[in-house]
PDB file of N, CA and C in Angstrom:
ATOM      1  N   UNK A   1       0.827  -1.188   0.000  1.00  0.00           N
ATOM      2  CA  UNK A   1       0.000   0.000   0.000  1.00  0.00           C
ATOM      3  C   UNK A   1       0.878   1.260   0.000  1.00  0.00           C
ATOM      4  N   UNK A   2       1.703   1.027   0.656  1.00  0.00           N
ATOM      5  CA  UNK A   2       2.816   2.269   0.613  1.00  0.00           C
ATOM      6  C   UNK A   2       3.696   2.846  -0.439  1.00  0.00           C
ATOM      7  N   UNK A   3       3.656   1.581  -1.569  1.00  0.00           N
ATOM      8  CA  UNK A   3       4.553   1.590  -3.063  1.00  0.00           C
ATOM      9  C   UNK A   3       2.985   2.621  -3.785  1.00  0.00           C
ATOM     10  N   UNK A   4       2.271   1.886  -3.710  1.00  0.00           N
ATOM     11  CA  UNK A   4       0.910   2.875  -4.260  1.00  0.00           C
ATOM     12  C   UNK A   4       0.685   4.206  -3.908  1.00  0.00           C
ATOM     13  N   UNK A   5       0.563   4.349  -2.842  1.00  0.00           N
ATOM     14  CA  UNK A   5       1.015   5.988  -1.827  1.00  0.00           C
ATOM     15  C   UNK A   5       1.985   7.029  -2.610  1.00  0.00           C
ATOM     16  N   UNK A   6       3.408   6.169  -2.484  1.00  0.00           N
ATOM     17  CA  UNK A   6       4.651   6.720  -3.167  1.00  0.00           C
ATOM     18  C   UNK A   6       4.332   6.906  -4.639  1.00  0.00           C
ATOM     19  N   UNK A   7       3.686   6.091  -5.191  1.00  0.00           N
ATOM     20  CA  UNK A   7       3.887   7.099  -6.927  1.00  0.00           C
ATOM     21  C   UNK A   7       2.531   7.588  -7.216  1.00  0.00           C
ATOM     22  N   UNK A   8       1.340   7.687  -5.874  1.00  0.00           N
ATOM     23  CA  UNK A   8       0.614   8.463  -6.215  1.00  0.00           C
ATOM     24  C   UNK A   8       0.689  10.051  -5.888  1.00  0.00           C
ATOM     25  N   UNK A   9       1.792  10.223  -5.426  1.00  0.00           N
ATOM     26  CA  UNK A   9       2.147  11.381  -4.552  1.00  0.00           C
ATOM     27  C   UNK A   9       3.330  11.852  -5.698  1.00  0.00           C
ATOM     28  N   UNK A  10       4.156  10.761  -6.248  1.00  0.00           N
ATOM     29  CA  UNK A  10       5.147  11.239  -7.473  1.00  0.00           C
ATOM     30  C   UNK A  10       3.957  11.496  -8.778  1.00  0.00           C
ATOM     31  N   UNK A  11       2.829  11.171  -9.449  1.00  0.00           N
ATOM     32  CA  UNK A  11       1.798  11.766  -9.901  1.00  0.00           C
ATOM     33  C   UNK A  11       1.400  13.324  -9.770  1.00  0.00           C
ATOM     34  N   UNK A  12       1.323  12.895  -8.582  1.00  0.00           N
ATOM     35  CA  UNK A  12       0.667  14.483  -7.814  1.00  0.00           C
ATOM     36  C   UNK A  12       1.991  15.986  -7.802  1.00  0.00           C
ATOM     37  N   UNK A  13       3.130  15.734  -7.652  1.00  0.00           N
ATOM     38  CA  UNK A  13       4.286  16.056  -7.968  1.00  0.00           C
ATOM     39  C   UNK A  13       4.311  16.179  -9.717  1.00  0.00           C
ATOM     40  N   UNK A  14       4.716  15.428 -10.409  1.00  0.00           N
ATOM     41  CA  UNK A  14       5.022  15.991 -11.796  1.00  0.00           C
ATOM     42  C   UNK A  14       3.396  16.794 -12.206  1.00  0.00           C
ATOM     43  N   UNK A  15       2.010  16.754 -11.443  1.00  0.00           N
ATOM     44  CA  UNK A  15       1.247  17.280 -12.296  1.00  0.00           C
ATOM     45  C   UNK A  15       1.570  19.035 -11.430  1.00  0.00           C
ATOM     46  N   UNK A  16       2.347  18.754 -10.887  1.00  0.00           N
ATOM     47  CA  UNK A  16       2.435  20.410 -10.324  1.00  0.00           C
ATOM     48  C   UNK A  16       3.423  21.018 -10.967  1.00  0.00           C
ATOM     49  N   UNK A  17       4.651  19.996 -11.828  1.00  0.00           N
ATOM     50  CA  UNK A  17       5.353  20.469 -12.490  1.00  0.00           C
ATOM     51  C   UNK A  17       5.045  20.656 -14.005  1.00  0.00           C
ATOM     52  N   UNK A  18       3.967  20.204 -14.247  1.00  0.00           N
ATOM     53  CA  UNK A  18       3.405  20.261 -15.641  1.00  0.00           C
ATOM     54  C   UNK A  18       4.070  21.757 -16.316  1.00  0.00           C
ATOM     55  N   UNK A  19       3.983  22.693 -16.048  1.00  0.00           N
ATOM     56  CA  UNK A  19       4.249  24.146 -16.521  1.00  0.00           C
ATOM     57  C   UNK A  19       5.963  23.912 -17.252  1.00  0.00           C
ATOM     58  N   UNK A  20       6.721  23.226 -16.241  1.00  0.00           N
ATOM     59  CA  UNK A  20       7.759  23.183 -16.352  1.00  0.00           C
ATOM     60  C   UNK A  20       8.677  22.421 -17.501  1.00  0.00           C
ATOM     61  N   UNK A  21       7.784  21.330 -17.452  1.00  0.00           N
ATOM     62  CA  UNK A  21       8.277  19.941 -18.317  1.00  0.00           C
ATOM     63  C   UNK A  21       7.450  20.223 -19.675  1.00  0.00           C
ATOM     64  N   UNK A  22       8.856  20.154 -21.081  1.00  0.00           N
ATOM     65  CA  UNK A  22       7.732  19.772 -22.020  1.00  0.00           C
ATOM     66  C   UNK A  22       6.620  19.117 -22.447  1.00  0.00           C
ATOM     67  N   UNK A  23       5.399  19.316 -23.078  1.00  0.00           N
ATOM     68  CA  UNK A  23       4.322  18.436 -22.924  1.00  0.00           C
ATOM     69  C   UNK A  23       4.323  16.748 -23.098  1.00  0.00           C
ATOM     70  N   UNK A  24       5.522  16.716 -24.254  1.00  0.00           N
ATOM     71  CA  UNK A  24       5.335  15.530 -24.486  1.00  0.00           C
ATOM     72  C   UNK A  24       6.142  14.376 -23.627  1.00  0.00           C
ATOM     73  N   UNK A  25       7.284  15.037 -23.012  1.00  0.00           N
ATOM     74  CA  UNK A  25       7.793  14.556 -21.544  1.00  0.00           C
ATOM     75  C   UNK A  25       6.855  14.092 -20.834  1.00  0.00           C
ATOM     76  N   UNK A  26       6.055  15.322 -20.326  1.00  0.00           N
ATOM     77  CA  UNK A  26       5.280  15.199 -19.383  1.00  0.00           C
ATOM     78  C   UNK A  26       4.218  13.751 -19.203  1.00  0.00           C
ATOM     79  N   UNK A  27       3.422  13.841 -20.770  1.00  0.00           N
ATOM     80  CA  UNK A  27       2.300  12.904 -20.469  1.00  0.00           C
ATOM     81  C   UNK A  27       3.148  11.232 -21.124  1.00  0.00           C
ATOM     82  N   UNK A  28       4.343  11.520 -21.066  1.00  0.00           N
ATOM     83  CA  UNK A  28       5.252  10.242 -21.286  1.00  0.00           C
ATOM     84  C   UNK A  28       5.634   9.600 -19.870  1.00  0.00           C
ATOM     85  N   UNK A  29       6.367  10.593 -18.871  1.00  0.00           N
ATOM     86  CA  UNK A  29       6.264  10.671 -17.550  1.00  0.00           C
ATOM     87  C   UNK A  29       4.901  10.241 -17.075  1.00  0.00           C
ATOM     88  N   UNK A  30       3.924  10.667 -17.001  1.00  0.00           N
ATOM     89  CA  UNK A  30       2.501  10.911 -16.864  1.00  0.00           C
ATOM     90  C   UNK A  30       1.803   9.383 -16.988  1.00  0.00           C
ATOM     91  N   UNK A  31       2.377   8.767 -18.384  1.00  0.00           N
ATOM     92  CA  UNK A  31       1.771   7.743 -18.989  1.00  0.00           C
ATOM     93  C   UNK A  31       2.471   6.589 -17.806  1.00  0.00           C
ATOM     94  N   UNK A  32       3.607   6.545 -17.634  1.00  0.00           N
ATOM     95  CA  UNK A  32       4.554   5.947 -17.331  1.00  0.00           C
ATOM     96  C   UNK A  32       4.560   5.909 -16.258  1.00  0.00           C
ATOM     97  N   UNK A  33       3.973   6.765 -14.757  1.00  0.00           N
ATOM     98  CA  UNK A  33       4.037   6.659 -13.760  1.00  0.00           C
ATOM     99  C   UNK A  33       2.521   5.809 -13.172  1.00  0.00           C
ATOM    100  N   UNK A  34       1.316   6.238 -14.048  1.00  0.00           N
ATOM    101  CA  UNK A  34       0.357   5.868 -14.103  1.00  0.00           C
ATOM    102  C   UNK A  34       0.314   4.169 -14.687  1.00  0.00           C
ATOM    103  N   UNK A  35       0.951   3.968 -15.125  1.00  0.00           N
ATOM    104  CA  UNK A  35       0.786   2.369 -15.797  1.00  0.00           C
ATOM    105  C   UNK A  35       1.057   1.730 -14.311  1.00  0.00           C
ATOM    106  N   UNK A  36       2.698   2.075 -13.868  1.00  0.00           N
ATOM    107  CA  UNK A  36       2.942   1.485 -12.710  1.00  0.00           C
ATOM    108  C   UNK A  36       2.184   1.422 -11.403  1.00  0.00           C
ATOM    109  N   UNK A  37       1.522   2.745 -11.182  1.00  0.00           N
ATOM    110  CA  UNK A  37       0.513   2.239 -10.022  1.00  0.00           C
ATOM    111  C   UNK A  37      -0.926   1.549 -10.493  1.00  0.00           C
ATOM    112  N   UNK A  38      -1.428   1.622 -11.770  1.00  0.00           N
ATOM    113  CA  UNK A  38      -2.328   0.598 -12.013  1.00  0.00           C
ATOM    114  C   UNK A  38      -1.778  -0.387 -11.712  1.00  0.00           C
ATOM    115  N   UNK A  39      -0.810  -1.082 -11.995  1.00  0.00           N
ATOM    116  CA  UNK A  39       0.193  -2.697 -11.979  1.00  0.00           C
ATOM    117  C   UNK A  39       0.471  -3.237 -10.208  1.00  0.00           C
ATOM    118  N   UNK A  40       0.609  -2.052  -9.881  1.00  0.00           N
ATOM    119  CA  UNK A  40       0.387  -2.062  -8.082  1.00  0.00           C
ATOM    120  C   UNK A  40      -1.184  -2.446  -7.425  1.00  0.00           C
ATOM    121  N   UNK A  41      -1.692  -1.659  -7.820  1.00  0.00           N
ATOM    122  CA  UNK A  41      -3.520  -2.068  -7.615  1.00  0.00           C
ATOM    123  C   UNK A  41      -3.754  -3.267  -7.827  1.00  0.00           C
ATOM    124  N   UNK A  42      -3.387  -3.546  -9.080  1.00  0.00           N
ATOM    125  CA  UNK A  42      -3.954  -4.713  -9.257  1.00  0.00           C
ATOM    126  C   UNK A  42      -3.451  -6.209  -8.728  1.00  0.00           C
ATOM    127  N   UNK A  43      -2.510  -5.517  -8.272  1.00  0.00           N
ATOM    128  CA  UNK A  43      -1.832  -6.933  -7.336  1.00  0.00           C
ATOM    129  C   UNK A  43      -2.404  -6.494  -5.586  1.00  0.00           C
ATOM    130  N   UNK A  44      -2.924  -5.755  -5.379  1.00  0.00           N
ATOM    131  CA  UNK A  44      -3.098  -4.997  -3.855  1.00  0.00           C
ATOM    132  C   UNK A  44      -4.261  -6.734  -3.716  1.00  0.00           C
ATOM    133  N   UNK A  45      -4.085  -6.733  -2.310  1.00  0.00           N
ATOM    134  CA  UNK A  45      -5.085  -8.205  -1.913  1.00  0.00           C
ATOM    135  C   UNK A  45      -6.106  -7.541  -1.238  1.00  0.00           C
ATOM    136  N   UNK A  46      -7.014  -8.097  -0.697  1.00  0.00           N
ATOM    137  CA  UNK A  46      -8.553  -7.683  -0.384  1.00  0.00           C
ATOM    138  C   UNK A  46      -8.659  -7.117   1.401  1.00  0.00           C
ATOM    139  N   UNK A  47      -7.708  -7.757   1.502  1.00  0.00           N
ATOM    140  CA  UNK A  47      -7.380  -7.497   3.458  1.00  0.00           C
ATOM    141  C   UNK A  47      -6.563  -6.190   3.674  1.00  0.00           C
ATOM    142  N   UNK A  48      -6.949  -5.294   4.553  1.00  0.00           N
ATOM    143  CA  UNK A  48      -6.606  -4.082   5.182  1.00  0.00           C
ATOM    144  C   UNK A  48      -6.134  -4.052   6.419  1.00  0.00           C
ATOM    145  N   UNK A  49      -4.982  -3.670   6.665  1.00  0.00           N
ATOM    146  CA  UNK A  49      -4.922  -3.261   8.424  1.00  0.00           C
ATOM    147  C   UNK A  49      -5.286  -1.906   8.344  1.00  0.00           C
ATOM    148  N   UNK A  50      -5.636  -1.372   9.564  1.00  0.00           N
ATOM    149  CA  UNK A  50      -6.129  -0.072   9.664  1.00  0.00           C
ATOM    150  C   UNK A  50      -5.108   0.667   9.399  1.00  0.00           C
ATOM    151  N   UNK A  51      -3.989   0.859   9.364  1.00  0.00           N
ATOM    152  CA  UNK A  51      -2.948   1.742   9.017  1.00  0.00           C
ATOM    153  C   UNK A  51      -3.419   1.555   7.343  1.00  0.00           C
ATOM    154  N   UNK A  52      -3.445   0.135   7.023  1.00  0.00           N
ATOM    155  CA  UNK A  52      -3.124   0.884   5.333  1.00  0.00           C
ATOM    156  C   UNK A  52      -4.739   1.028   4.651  1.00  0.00           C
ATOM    157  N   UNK A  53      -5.749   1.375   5.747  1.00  0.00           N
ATOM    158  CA  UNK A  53      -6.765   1.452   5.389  1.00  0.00           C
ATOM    159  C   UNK A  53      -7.124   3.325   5.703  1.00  0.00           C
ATOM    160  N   UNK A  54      -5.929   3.754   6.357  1.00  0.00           N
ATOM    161  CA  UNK A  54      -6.073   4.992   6.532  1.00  0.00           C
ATOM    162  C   UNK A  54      -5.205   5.538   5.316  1.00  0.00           C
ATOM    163  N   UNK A  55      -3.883   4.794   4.842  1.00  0.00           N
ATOM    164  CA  UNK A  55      -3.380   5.270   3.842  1.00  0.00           C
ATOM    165  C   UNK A  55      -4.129   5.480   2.737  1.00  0.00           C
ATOM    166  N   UNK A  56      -5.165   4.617   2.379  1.00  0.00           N
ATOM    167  CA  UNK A  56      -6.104   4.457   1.327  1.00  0.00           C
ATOM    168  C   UNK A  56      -7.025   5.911   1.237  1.00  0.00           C
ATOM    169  N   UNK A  57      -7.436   5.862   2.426  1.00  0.00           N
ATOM    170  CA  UNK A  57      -8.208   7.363   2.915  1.00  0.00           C
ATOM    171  C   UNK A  57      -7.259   8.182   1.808  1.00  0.00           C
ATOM    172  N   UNK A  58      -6.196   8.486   2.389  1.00  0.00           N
ATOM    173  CA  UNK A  58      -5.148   9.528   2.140  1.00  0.00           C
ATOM    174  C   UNK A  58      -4.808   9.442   0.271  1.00  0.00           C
ATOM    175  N   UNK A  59      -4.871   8.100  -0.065  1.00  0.00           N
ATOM    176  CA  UNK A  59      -4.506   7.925  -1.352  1.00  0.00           C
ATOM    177  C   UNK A  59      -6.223   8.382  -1.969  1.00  0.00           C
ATOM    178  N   UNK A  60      -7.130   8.237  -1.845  1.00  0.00           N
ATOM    179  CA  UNK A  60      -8.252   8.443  -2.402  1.00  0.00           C
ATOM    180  C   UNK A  60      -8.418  10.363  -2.018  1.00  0.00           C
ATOM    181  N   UNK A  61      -8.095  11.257  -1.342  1.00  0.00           N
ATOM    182  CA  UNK A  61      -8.296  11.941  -1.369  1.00  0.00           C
ATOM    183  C   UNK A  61      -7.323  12.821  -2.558  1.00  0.00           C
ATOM    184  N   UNK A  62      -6.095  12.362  -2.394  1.00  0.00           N
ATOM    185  CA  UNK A  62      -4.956  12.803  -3.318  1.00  0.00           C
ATOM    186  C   UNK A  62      -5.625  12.270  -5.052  1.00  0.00           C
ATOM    187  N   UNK A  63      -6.080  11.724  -5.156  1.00  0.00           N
ATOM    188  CA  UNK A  63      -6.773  10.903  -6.455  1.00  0.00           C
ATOM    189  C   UNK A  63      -7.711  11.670  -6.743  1.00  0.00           C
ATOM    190  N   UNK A  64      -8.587  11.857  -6.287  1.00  0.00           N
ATOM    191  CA  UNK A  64      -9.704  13.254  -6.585  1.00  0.00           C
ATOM    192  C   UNK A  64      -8.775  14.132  -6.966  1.00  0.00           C
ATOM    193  N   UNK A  65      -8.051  14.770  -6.518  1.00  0.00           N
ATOM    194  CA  UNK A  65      -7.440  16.392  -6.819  1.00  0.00           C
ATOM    195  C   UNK A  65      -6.439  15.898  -8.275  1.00  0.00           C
ATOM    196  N   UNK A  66      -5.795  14.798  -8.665  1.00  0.00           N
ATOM    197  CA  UNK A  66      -5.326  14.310  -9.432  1.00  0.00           C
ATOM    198  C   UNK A  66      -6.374  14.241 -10.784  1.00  0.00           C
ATOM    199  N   UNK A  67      -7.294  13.553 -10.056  1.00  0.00           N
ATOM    200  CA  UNK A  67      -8.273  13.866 -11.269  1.00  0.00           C
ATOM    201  C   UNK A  67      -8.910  14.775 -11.875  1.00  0.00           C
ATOM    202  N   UNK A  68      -9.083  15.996 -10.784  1.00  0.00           N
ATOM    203  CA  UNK A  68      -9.289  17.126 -11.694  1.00  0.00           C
ATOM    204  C   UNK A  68      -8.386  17.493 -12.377  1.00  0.00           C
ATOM    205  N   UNK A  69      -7.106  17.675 -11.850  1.00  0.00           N
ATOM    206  CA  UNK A  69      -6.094  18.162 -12.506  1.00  0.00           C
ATOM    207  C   UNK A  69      -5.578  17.029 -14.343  1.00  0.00           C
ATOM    208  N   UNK A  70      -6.125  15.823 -14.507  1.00  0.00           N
ATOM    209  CA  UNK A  70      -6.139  15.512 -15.868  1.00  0.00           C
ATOM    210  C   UNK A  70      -7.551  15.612 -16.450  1.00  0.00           C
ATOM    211  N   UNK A  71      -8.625  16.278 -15.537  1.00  0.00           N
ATOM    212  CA  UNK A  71      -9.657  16.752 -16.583  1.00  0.00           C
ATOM    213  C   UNK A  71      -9.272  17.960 -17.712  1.00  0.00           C
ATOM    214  N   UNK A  72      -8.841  18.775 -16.737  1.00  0.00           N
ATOM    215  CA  UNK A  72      -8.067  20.240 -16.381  1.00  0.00           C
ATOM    216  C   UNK A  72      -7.154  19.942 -18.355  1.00  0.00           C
ATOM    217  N   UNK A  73      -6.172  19.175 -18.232  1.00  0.00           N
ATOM    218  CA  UNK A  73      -5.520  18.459 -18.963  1.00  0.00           C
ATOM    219  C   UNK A  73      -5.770  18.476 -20.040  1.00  0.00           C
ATOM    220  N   UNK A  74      -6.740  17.214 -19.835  1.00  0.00           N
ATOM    221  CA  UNK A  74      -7.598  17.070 -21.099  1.00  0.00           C
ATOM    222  C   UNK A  74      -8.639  17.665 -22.142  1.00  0.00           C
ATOM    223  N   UNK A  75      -8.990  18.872 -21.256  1.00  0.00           N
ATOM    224  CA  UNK A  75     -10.053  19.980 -21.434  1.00  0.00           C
ATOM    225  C   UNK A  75      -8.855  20.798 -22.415  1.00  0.00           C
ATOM    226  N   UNK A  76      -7.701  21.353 -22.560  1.00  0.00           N
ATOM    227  CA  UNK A  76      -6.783  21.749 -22.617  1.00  0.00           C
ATOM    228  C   UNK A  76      -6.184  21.321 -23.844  1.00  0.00           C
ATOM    229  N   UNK A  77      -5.751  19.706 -23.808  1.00  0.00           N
ATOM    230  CA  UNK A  77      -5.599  19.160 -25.129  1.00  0.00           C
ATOM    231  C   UNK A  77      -6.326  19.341 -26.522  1.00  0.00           C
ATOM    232  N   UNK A  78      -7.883  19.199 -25.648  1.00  0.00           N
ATOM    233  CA  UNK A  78      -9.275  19.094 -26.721  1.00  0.00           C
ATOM    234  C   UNK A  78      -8.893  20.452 -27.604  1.00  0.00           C
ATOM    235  N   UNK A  79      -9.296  21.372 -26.557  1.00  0.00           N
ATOM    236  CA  UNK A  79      -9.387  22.900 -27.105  1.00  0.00           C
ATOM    237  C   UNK A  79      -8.150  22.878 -28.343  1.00  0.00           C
ATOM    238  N   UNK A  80      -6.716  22.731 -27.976  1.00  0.00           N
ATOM    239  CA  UNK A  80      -5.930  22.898 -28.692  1.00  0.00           C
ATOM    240  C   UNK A  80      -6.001  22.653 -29.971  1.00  0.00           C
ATOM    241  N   UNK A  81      -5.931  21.194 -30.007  1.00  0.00           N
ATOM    242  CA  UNK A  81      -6.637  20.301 -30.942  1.00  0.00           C
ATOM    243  C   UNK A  81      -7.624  20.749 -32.096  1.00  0.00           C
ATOM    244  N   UNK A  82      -8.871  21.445 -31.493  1.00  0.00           N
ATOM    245  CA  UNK A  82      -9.949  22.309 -32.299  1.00  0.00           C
ATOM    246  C   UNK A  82      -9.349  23.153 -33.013  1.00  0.00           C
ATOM    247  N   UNK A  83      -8.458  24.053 -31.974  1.00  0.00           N
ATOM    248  CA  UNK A  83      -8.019  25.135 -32.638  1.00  0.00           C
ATOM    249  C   UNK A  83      -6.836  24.772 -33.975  1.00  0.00           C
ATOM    250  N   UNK A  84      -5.921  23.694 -33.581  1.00  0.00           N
ATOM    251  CA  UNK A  84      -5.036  23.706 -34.735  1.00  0.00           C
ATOM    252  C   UNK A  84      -5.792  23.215 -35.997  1.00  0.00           C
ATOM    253  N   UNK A  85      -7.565  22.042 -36.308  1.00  0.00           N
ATOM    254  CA  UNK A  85      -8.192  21.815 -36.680  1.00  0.00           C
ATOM    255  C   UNK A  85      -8.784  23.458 -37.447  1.00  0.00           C
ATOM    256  N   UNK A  86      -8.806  23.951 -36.680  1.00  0.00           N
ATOM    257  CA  UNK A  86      -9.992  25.482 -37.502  1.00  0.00           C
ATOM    258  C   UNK A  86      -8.427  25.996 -37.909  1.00  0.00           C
ATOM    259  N   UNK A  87      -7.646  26.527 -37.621  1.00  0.00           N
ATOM    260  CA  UNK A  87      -6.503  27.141 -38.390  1.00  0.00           C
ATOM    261  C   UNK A  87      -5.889  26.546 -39.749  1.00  0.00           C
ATOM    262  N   UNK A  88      -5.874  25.025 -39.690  1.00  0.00           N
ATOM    263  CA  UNK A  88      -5.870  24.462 -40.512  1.00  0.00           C
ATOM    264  C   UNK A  88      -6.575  24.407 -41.688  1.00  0.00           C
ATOM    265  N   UNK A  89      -7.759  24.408 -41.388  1.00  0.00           N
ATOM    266  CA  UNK A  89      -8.995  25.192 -42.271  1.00  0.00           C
ATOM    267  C   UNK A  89      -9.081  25.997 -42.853  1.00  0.00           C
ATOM    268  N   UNK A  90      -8.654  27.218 -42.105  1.00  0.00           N
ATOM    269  CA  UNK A  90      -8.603  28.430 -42.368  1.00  0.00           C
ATOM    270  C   UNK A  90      -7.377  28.902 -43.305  1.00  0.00           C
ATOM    271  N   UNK A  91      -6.197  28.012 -43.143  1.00  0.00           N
ATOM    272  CA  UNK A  91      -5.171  28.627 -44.449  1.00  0.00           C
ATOM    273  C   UNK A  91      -5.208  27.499 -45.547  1.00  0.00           C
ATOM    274  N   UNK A  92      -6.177  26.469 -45.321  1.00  0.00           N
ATOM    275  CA  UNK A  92      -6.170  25.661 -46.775  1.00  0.00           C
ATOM    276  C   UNK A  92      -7.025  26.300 -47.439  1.00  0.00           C
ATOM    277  N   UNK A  93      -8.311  27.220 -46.969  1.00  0.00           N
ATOM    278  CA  UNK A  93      -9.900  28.290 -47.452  1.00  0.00           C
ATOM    279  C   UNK A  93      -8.247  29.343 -48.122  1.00  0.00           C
ATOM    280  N   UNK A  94      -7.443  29.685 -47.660  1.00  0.00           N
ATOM    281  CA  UNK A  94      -7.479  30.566 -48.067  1.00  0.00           C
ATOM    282  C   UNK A  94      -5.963  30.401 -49.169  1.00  0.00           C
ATOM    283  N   UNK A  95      -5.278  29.540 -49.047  1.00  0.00           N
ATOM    284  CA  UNK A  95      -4.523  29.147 -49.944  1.00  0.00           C
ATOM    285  C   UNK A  95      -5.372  28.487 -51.902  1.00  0.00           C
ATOM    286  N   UNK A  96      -6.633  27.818 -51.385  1.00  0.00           N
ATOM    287  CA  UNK A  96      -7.455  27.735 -52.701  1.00  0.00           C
ATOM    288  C   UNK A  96      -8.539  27.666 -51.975  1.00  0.00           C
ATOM    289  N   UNK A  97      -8.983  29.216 -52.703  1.00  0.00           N
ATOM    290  CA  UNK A  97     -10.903  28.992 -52.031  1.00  0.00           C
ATOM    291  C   UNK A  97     -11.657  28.885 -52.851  1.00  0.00           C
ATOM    292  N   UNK A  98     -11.193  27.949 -54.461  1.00  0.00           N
ATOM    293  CA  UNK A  98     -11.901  27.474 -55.328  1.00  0.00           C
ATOM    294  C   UNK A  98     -12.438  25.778 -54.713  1.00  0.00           C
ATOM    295  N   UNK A  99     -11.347  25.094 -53.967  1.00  0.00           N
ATOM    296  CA  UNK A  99     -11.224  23.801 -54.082  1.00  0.00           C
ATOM    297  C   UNK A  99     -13.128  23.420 -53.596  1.00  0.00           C
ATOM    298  N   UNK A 100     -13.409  24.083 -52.639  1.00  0.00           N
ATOM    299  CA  UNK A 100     -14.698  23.544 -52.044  1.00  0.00           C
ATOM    300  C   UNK A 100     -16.033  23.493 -52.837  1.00  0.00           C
ATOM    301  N   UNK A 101     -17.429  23.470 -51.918  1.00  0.00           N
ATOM    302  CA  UNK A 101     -18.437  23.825 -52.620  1.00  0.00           C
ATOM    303  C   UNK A 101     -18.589  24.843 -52.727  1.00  0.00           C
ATOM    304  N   UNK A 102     -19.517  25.236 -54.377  1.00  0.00           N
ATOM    305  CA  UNK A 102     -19.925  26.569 -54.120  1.00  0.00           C
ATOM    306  C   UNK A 102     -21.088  27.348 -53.406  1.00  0.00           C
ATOM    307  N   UNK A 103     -20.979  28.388 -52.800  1.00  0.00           N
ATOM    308  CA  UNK A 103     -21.743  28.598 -51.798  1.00  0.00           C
ATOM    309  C   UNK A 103     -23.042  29.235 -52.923  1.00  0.00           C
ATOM    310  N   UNK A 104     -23.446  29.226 -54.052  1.00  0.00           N
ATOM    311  CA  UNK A 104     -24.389  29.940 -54.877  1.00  0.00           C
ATOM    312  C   UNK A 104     -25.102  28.385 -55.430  1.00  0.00           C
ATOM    313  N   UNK A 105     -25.203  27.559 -54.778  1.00  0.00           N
ATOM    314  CA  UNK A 105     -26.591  26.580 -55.091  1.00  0.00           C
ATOM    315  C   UNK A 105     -25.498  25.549 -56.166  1.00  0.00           C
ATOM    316  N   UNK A 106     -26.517  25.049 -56.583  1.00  0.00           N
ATOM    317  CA  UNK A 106     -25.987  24.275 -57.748  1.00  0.00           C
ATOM    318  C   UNK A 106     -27.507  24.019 -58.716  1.00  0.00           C
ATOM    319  N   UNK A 107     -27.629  23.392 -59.748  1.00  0.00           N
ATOM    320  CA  UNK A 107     -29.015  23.204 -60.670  1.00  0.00           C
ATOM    321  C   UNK A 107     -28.511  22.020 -61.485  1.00  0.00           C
ATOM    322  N   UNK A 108     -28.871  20.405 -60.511  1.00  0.00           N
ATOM    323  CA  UNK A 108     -28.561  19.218 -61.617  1.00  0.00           C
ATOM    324  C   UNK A 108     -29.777  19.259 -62.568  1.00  0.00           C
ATOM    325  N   UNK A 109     -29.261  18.517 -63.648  1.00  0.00           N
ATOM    326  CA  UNK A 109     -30.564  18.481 -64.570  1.00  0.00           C
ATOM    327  C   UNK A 109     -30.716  16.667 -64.673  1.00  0.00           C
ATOM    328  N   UNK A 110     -31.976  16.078 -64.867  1.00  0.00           N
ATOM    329  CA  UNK A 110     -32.240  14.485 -64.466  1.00  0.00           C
ATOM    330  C   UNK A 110     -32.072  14.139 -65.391  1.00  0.00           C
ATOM    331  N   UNK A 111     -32.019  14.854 -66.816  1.00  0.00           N
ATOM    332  CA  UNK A 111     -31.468  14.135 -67.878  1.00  0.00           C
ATOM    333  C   UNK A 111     -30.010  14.568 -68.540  1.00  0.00           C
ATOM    334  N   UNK A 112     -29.713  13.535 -69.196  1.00  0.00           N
ATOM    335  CA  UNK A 112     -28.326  14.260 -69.709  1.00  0.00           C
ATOM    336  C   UNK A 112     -28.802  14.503 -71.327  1.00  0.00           C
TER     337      UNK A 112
END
């Protein structure tokens, strides 16, 4: 329970350094610290002593604030994402603003 503790607290640590670390460090770090305490969980057994049932307390409260902070994240990514999506848009419209439809209708005829 205490190996789980320790890299949920090294989690909680690099997401405070997020500003600092390049992005793609970061959610490499990020990816990488997170695999390992899933791999910990899932070996954790079903029995508690009260000490590591208070650590749990402590690890579940640190986990909430963790989780906002990769909503936070992810909210962040999205946006970006959109935006390099519409800019992208916006200098292919304007590099050929023949290529698309035309915005004045069209008139098929059913016979040829």
């Amino acid at each position: 329970m205490q190996e789980i503790y320790n890299k949920t607290v090294q989690i909680e640590d690099l997401l405070g350094k997020q500003e600092q670390v390049p992005r793609e460090t970061f959610i490499k770090q990020l990816q990488h610290l997170l695999d390992e305490r899933g791999r910990l969980l899932s070996r954790l057994s079903g029995t508690c002593s009260a000490d590591e049932r208070a650590i749990g307390q402590h690890i579940m409260e640190i986990n909430q604030h963790i989780n906002m902070q990769l909503r936070s994240i992810r909210q962040d990514i999205v946006q970006e994402m959109q935006q390099f999506k519409h800019r992208k848009r916006t200098v292919s419209r304007y590099r050929n603003p023949y290529t698309g439809p035309t915005k004045d209708g069209m008139y098929l005829d059913k016979r040829e």
